[in-house]
PDB file of N, CA and C in Angstrom:
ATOM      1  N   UNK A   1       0.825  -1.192   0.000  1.00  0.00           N
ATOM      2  CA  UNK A   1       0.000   0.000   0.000  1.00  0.00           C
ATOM      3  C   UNK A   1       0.866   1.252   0.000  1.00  0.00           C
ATOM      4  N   UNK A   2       2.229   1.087   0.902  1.00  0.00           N
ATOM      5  CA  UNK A   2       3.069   2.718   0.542  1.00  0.00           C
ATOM      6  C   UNK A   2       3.474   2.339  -0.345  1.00  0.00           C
ATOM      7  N   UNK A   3       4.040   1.411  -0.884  1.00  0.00           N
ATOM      8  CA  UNK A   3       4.996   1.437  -2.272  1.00  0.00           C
ATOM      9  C   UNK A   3       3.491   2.071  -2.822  1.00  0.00           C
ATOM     10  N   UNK A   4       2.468   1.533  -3.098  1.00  0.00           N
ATOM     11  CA  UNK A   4       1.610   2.260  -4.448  1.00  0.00           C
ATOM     12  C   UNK A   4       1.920   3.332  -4.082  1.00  0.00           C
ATOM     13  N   UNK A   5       1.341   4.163  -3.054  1.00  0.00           N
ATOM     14  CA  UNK A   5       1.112   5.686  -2.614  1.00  0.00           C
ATOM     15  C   UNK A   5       2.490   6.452  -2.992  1.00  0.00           C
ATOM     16  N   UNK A   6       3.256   5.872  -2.920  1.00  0.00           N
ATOM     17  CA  UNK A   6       4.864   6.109  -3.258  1.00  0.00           C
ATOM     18  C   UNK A   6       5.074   6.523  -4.458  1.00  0.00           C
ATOM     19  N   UNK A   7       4.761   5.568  -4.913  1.00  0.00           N
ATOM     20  CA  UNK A   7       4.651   5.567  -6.646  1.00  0.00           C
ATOM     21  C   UNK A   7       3.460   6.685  -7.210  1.00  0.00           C
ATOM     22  N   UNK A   8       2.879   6.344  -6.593  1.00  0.00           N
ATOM     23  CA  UNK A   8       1.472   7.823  -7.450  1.00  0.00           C
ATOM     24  C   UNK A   8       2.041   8.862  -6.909  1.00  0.00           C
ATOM     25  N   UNK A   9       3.023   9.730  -5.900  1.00  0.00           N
ATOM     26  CA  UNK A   9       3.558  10.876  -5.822  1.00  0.00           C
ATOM     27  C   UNK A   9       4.606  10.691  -7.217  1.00  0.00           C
ATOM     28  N   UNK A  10       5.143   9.844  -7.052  1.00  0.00           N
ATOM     29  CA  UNK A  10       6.453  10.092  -8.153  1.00  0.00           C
ATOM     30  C   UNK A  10       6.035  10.152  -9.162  1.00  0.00           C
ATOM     31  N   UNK A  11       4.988   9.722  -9.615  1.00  0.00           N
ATOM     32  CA  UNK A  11       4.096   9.989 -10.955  1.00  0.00           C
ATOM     33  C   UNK A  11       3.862  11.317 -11.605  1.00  0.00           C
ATOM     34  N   UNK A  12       2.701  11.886 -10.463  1.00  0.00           N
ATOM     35  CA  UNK A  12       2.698  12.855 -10.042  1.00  0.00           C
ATOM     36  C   UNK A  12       3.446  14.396 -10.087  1.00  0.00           C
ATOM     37  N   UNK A  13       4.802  13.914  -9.665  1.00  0.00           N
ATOM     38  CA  UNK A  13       6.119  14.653  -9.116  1.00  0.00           C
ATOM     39  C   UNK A  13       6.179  15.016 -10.956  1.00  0.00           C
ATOM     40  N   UNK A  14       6.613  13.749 -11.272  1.00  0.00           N
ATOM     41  CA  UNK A  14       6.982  13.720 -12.896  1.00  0.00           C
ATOM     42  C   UNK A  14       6.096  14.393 -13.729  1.00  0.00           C
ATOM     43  N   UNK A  15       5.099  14.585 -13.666  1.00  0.00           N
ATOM     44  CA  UNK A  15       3.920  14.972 -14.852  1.00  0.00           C
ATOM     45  C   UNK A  15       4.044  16.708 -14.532  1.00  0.00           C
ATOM     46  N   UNK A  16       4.013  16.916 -13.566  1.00  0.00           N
ATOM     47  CA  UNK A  16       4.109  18.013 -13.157  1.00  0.00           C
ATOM     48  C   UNK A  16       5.229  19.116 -12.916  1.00  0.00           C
ATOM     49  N   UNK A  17       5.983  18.037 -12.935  1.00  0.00           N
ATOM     50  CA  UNK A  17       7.711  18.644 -13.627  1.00  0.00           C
ATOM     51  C   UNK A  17       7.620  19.045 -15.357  1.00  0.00           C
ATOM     52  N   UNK A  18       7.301  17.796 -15.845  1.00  0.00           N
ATOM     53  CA  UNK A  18       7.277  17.818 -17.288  1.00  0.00           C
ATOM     54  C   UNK A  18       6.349  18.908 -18.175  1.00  0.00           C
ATOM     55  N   UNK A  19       5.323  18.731 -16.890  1.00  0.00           N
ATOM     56  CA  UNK A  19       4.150  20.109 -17.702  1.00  0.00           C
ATOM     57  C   UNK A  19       4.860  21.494 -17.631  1.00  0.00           C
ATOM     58  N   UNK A  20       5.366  21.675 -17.045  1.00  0.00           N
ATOM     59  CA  UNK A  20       6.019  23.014 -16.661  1.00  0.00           C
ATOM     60  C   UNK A  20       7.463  23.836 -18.150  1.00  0.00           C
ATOM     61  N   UNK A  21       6.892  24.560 -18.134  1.00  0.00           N
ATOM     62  CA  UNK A  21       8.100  25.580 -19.213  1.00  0.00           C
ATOM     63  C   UNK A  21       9.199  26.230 -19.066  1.00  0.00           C
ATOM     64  N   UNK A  22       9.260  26.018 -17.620  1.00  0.00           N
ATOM     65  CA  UNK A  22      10.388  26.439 -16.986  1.00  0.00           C
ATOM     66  C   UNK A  22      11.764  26.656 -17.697  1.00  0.00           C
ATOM     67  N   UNK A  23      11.732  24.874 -18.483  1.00  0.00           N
ATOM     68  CA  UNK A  23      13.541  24.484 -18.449  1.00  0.00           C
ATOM     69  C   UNK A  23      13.339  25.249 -20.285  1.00  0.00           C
ATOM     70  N   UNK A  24      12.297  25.143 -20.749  1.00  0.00           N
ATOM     71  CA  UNK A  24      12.335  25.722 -22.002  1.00  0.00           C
ATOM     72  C   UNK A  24      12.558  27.393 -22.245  1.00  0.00           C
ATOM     73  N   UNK A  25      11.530  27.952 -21.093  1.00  0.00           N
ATOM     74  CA  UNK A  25      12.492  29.559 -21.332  1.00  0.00           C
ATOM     75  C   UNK A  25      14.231  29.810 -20.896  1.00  0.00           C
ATOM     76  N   UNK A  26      14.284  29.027 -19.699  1.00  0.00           N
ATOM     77  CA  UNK A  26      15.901  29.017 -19.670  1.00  0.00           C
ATOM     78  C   UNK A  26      16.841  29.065 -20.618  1.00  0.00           C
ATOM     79  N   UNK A  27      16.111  27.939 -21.325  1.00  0.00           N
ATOM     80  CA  UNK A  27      17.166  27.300 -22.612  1.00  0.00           C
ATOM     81  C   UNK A  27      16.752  28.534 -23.730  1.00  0.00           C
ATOM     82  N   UNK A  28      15.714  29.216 -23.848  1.00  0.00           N
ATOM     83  CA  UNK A  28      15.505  30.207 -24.847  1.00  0.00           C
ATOM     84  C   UNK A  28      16.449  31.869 -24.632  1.00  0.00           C
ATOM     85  N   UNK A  29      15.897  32.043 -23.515  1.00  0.00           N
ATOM     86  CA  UNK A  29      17.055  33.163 -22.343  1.00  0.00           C
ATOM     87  C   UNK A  29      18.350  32.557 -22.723  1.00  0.00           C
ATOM     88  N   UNK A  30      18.870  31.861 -22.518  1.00  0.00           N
ATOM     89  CA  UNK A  30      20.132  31.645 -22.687  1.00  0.00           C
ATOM     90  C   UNK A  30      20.937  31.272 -23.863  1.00  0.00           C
ATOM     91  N   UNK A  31      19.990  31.131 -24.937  1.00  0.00           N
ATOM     92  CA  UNK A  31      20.121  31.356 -26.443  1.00  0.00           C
ATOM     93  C   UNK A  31      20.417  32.426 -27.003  1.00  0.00           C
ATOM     94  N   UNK A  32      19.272  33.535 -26.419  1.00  0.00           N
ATOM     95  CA  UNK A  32      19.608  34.656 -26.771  1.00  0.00           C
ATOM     96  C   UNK A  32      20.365  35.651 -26.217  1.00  0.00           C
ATOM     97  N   UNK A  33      20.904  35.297 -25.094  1.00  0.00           N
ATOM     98  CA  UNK A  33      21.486  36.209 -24.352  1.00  0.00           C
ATOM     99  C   UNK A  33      23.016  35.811 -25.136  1.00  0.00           C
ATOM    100  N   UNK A  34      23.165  34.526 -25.785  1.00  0.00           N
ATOM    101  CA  UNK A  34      24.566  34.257 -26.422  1.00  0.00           C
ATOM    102  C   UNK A  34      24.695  35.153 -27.372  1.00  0.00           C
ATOM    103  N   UNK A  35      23.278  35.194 -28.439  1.00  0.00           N
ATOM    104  CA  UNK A  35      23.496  36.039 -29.789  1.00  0.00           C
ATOM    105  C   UNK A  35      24.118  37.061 -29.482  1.00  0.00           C
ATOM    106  N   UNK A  36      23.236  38.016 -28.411  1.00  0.00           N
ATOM    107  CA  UNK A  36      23.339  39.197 -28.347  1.00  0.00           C
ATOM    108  C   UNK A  36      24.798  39.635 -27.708  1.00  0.00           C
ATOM    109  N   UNK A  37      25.446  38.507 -27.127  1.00  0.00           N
ATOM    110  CA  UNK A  37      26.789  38.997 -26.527  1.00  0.00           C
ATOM    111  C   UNK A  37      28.274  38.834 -27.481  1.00  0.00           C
ATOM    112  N   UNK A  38      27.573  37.785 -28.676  1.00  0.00           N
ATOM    113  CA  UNK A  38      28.673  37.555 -29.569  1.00  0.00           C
ATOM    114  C   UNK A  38      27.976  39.006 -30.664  1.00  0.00           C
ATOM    115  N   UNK A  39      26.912  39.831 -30.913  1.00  0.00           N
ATOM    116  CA  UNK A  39      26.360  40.920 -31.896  1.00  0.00           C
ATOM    117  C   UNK A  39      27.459  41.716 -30.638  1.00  0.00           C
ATOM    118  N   UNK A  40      27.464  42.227 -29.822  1.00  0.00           N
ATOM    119  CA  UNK A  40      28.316  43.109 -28.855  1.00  0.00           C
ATOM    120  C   UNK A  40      29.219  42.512 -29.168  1.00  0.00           C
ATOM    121  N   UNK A  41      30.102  41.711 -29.110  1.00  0.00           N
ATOM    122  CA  UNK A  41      31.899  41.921 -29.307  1.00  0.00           C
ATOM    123  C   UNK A  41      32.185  42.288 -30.421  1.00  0.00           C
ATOM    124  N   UNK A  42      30.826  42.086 -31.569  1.00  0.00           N
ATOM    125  CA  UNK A  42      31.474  42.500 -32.650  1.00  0.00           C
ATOM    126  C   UNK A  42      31.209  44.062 -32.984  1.00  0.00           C
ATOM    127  N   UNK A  43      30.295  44.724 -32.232  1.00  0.00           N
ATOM    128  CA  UNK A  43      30.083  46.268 -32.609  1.00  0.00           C
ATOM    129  C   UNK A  43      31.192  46.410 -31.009  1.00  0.00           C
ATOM    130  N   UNK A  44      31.811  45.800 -30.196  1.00  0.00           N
ATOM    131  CA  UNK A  44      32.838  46.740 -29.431  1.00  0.00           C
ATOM    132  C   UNK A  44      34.225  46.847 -30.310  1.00  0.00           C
ATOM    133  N   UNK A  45      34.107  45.952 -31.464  1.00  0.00           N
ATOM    134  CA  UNK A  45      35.812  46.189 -31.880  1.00  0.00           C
ATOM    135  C   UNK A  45      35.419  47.360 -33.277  1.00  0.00           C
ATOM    136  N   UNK A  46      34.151  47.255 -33.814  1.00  0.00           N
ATOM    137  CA  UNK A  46      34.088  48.066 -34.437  1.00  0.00           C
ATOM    138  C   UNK A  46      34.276  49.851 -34.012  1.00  0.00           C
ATOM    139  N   UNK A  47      33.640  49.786 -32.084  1.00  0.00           N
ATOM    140  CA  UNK A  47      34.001  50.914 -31.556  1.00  0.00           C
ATOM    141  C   UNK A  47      35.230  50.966 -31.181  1.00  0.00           C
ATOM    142  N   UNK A  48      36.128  50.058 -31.003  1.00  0.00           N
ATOM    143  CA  UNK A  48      37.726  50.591 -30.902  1.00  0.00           C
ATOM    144  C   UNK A  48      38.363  50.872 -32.203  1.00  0.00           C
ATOM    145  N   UNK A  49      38.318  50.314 -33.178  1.00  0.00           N
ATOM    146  CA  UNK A  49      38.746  50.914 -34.531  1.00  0.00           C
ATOM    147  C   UNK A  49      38.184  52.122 -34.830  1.00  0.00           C
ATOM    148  N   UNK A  50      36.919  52.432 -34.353  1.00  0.00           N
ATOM    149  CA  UNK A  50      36.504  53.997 -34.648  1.00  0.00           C
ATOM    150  C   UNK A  50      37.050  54.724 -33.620  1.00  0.00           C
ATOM    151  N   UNK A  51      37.445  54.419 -32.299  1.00  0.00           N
ATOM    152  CA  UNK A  51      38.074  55.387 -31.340  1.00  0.00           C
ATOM    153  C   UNK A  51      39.742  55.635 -31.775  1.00  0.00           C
ATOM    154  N   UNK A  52      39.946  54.436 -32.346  1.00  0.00           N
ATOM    155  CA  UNK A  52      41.809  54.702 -32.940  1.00  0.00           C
ATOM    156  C   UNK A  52      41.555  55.859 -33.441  1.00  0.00           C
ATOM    157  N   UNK A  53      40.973  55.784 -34.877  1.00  0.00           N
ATOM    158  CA  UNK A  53      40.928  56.767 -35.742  1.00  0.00           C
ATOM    159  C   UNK A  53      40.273  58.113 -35.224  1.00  0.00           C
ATOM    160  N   UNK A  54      39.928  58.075 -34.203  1.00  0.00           N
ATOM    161  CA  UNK A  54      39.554  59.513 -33.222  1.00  0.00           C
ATOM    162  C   UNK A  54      40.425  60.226 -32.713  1.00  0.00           C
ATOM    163  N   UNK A  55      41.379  59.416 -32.377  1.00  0.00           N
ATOM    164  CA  UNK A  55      42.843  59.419 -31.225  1.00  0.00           C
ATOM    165  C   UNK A  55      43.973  60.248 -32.256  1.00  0.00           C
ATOM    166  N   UNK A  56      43.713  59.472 -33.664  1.00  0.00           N
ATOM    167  CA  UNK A  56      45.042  60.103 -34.542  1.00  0.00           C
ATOM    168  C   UNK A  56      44.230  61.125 -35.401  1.00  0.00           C
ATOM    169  N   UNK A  57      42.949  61.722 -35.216  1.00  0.00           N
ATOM    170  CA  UNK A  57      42.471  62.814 -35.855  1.00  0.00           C
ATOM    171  C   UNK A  57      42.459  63.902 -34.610  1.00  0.00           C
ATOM    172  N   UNK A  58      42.422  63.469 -33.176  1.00  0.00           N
ATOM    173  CA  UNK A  58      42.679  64.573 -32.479  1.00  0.00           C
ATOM    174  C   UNK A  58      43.805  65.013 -32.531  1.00  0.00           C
ATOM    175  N   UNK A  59      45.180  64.311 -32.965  1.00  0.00           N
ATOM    176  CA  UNK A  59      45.684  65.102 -32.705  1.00  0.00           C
ATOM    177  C   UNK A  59      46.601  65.771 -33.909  1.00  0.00           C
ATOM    178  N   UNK A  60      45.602  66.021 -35.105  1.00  0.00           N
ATOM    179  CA  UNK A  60      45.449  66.740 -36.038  1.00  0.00           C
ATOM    180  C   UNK A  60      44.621  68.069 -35.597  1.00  0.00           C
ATOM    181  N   UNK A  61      44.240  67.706 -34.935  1.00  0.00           N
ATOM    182  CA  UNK A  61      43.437  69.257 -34.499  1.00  0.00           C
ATOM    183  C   UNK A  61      44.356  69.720 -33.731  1.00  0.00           C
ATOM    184  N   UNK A  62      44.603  69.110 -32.790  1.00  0.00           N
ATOM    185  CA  UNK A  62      46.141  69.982 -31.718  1.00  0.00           C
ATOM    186  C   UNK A  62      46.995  70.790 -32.594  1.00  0.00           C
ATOM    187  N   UNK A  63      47.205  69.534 -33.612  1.00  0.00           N
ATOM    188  CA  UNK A  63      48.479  70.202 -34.366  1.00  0.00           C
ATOM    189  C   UNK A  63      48.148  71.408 -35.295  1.00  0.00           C
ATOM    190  N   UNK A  64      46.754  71.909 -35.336  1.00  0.00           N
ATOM    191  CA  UNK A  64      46.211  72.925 -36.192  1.00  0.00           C
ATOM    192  C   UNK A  64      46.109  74.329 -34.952  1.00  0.00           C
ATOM    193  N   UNK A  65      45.870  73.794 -33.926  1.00  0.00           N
ATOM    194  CA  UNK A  65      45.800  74.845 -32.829  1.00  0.00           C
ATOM    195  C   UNK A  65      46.855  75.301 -32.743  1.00  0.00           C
ATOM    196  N   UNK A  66      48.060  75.027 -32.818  1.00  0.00           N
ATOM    197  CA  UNK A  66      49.418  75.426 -32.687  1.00  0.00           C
ATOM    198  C   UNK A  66      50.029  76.067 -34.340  1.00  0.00           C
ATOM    199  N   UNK A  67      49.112  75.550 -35.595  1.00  0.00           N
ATOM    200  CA  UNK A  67      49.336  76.478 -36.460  1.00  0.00           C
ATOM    201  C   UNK A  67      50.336  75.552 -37.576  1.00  0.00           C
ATOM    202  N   UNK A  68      50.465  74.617 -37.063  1.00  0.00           N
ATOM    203  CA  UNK A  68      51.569  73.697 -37.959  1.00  0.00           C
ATOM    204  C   UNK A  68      50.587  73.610 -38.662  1.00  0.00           C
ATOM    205  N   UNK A  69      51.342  73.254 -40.064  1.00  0.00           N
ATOM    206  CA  UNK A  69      50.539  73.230 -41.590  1.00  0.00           C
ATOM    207  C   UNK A  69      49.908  71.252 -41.681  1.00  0.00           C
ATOM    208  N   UNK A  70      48.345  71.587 -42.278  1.00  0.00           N
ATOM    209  CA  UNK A  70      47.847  70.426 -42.448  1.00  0.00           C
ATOM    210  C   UNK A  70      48.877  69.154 -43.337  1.00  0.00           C
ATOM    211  N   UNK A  71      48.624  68.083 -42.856  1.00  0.00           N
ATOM    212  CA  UNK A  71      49.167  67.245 -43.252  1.00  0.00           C
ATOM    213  C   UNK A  71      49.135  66.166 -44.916  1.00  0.00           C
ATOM    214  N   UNK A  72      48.051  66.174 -44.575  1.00  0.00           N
ATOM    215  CA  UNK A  72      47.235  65.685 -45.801  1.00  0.00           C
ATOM    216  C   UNK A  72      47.702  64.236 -46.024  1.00  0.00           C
ATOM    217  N   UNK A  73      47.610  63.256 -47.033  1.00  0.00           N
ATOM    218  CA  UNK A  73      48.064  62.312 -48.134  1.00  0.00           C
ATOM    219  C   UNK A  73      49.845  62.121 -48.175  1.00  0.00           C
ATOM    220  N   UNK A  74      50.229  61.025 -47.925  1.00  0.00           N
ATOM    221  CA  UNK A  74      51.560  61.071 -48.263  1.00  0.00           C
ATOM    222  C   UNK A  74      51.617  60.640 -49.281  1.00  0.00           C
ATOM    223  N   UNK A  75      52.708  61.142 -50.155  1.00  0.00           N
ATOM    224  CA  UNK A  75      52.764  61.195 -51.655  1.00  0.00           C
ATOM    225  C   UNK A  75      53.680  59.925 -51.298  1.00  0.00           C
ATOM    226  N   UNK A  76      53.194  58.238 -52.425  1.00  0.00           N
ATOM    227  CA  UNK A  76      53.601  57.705 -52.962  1.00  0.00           C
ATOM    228  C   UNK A  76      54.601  57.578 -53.386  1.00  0.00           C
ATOM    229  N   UNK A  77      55.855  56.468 -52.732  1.00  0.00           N
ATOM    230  CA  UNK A  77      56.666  56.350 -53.080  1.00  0.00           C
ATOM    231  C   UNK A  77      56.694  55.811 -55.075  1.00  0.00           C
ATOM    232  N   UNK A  78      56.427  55.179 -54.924  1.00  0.00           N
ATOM    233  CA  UNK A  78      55.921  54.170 -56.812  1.00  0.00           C
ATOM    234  C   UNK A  78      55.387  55.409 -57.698  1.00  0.00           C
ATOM    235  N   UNK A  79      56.285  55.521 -58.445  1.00  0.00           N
ATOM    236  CA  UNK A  79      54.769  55.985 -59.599  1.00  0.00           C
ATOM    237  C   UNK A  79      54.753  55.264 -60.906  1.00  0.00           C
ATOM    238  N   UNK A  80      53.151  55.725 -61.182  1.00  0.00           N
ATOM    239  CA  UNK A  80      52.685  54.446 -61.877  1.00  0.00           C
ATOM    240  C   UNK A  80      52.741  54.646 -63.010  1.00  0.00           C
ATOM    241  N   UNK A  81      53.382  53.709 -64.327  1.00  0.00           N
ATOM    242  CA  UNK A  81      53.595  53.678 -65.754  1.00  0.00           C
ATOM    243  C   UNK A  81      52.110  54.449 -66.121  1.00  0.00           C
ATOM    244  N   UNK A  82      52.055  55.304 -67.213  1.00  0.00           N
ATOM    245  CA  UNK A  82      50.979  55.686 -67.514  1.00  0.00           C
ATOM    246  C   UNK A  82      50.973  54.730 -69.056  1.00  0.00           C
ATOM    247  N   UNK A  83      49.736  54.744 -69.164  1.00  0.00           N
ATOM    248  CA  UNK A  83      48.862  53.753 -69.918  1.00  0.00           C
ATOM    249  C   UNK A  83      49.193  54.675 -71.476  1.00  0.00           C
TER     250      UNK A  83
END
């Protein structure tokens, strides 16, 4: 008689575990929380390559505050056969 009664909780226990959505939003949450952290590493390196190029245009402006002449294009060592 306890083994049955035993057994119809664990039944029970089980059906009512299984009905539940619990382990499925976890697994969905934690799907997307991957995308979104591998979409972020790739727009943080895109923001350090745009902060380089911030770093070596400021201090093109320094160097204009002080009056030194713009820099521009470095002229090409090669020049090219004309056609």
């Amino acid at each position: 008689m306890l083994q049955k009664i035993k057994n119809y909780f664990k039944k029970l226990w089980n059906a009512l575990w299984n009905s539940t959505t619990i382990d499925e939003k976890a697994e969905a949450a934690l799907k997307e929380t991957k995308s979104r952290l591998k979409t972020m590493k790739k727009e943080l390196v895109d923001v350090k390559n745009a902060f380089k190029n911030v770093a070596s245009q400021s201090k093109d402006v320094f160097d204009a505050a002080k009056g030194n002449k713009r820099r521009g294009r470095k002229p090409s060592s090669k020049k090219r056969p004309k056609k």
